[in-house]
C-alpha atoms as a PDB file:
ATOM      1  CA  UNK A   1       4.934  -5.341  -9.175  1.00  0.00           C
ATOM      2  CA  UNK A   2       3.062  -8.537  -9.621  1.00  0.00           C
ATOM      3  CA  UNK A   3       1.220 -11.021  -7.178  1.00  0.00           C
ATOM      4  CA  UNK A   4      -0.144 -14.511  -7.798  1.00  0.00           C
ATOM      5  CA  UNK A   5      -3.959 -14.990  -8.172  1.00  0.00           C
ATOM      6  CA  UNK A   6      -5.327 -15.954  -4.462  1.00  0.00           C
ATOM      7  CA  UNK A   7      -2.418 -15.923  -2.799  1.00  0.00           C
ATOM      8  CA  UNK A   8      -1.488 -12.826  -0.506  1.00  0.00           C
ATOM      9  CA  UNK A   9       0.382 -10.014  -1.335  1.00  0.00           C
ATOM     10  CA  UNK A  10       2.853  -7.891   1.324  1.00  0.00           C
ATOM     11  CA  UNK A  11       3.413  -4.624   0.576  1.00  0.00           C
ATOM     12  CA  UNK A  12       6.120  -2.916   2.296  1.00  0.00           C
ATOM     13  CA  UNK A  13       6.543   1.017   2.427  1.00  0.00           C
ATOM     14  CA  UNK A  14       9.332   3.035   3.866  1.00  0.00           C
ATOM     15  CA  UNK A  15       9.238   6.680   3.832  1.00  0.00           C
ATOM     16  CA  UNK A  16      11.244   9.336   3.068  1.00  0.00           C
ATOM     17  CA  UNK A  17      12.177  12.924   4.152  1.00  0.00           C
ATOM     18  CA  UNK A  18      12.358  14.699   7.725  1.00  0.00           C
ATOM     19  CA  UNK A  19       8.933  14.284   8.734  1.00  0.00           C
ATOM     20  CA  UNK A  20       8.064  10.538   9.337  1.00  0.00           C
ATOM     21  CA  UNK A  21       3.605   9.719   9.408  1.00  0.00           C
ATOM     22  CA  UNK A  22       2.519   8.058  12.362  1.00  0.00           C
ATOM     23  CA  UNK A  23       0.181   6.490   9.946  1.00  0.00           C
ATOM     24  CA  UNK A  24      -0.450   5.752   5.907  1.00  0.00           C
ATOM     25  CA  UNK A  25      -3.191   5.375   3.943  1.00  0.00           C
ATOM     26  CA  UNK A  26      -3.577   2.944   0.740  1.00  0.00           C
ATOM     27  CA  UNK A  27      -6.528   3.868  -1.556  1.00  0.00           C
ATOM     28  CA  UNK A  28      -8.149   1.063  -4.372  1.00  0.00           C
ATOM     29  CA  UNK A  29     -11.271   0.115  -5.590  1.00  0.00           C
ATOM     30  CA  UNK A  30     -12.635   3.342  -4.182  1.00  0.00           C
ATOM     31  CA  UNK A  31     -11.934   2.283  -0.596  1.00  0.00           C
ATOM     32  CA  UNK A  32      -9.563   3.724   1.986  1.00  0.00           C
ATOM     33  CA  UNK A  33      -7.411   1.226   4.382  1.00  0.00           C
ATOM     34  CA  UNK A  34      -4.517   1.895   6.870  1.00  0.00           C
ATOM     35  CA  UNK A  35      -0.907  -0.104   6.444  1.00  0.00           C
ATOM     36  CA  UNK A  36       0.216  -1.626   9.876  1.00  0.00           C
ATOM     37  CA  UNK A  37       3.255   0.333  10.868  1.00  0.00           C
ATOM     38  CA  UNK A  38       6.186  -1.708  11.751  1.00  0.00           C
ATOM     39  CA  UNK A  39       8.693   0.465  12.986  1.00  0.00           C
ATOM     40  CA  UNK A  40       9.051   4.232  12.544  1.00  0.00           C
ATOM     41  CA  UNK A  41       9.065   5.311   8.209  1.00  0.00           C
ATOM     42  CA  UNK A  42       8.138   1.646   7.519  1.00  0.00           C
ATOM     43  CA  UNK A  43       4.472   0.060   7.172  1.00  0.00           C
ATOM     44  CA  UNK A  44       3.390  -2.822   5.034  1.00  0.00           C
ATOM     45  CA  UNK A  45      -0.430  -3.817   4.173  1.00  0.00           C
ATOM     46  CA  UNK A  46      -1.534  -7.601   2.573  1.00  0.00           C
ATOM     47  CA  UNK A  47      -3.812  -7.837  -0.161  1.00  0.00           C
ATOM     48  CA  UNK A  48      -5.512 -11.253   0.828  1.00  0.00           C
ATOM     49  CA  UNK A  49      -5.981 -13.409  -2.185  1.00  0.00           C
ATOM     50  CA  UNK A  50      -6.234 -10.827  -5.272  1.00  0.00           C
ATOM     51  CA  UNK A  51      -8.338 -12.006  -8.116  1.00  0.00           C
ATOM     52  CA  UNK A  52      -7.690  -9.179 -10.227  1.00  0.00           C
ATOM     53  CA  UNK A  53      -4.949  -6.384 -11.149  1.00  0.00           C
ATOM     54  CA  UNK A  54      -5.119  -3.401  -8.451  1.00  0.00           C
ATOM     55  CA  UNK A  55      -4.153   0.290  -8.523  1.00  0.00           C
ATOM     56  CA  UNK A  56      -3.551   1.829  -5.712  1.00  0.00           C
ATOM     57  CA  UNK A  57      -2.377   5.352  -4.187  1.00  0.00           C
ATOM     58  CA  UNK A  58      -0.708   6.328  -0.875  1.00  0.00           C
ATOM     59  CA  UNK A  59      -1.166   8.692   1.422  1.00  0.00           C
ATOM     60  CA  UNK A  60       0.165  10.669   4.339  1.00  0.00           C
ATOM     61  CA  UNK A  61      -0.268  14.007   5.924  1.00  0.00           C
ATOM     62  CA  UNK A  62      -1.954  15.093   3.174  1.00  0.00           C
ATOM     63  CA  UNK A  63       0.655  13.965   0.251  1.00  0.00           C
ATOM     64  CA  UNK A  64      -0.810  11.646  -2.061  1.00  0.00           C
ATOM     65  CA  UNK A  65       1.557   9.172  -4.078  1.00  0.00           C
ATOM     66  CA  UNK A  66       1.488   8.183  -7.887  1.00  0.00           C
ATOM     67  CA  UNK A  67      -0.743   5.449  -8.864  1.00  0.00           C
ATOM     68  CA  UNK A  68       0.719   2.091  -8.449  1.00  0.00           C
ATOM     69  CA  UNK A  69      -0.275  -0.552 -10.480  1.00  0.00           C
ATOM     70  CA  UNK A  70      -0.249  -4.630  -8.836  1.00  0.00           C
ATOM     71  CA  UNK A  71      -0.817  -7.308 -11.498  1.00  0.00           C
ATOM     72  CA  UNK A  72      -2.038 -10.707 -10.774  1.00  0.00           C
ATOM     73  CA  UNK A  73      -1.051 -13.463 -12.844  1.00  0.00           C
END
């Protein structure tokens, strides 16, 4: 996924499976944020104005994703 140099990003999530988090976690730059939830399984979070390329992880009761990698152009 890509995102243009300082201007925000959306990131949207939807889960999967029987078991749907009340909340998610996204992990970069060795912080630790939680995505507003928008309606049950689906949560987005904004990067505001990325100067440089992020990875990330998500998490959820206790499942961690793969790294995900955002480049800004």
């Amino acid at each position: 996924m890509s995102a243009i140099e300082d201007k925000d990003f959306k990131l949207k999530v939807s889960t999967a499976g029987d078991v749907i988090p009340e909340n998610v976690q996204i992990h970069y730059n060795d912080e630790a944020y939680y995505l507003q939830q928008l309606s049950p399984g689906q949560f987005e979070f904004v990067f505001t104005q990325p100067k440089e390329d992020i990875e990330f992880t998500l998490s959820a009761n206790n499942v961690s994703s793969k790294p995900y990698f955002l480049k800004v152009t």
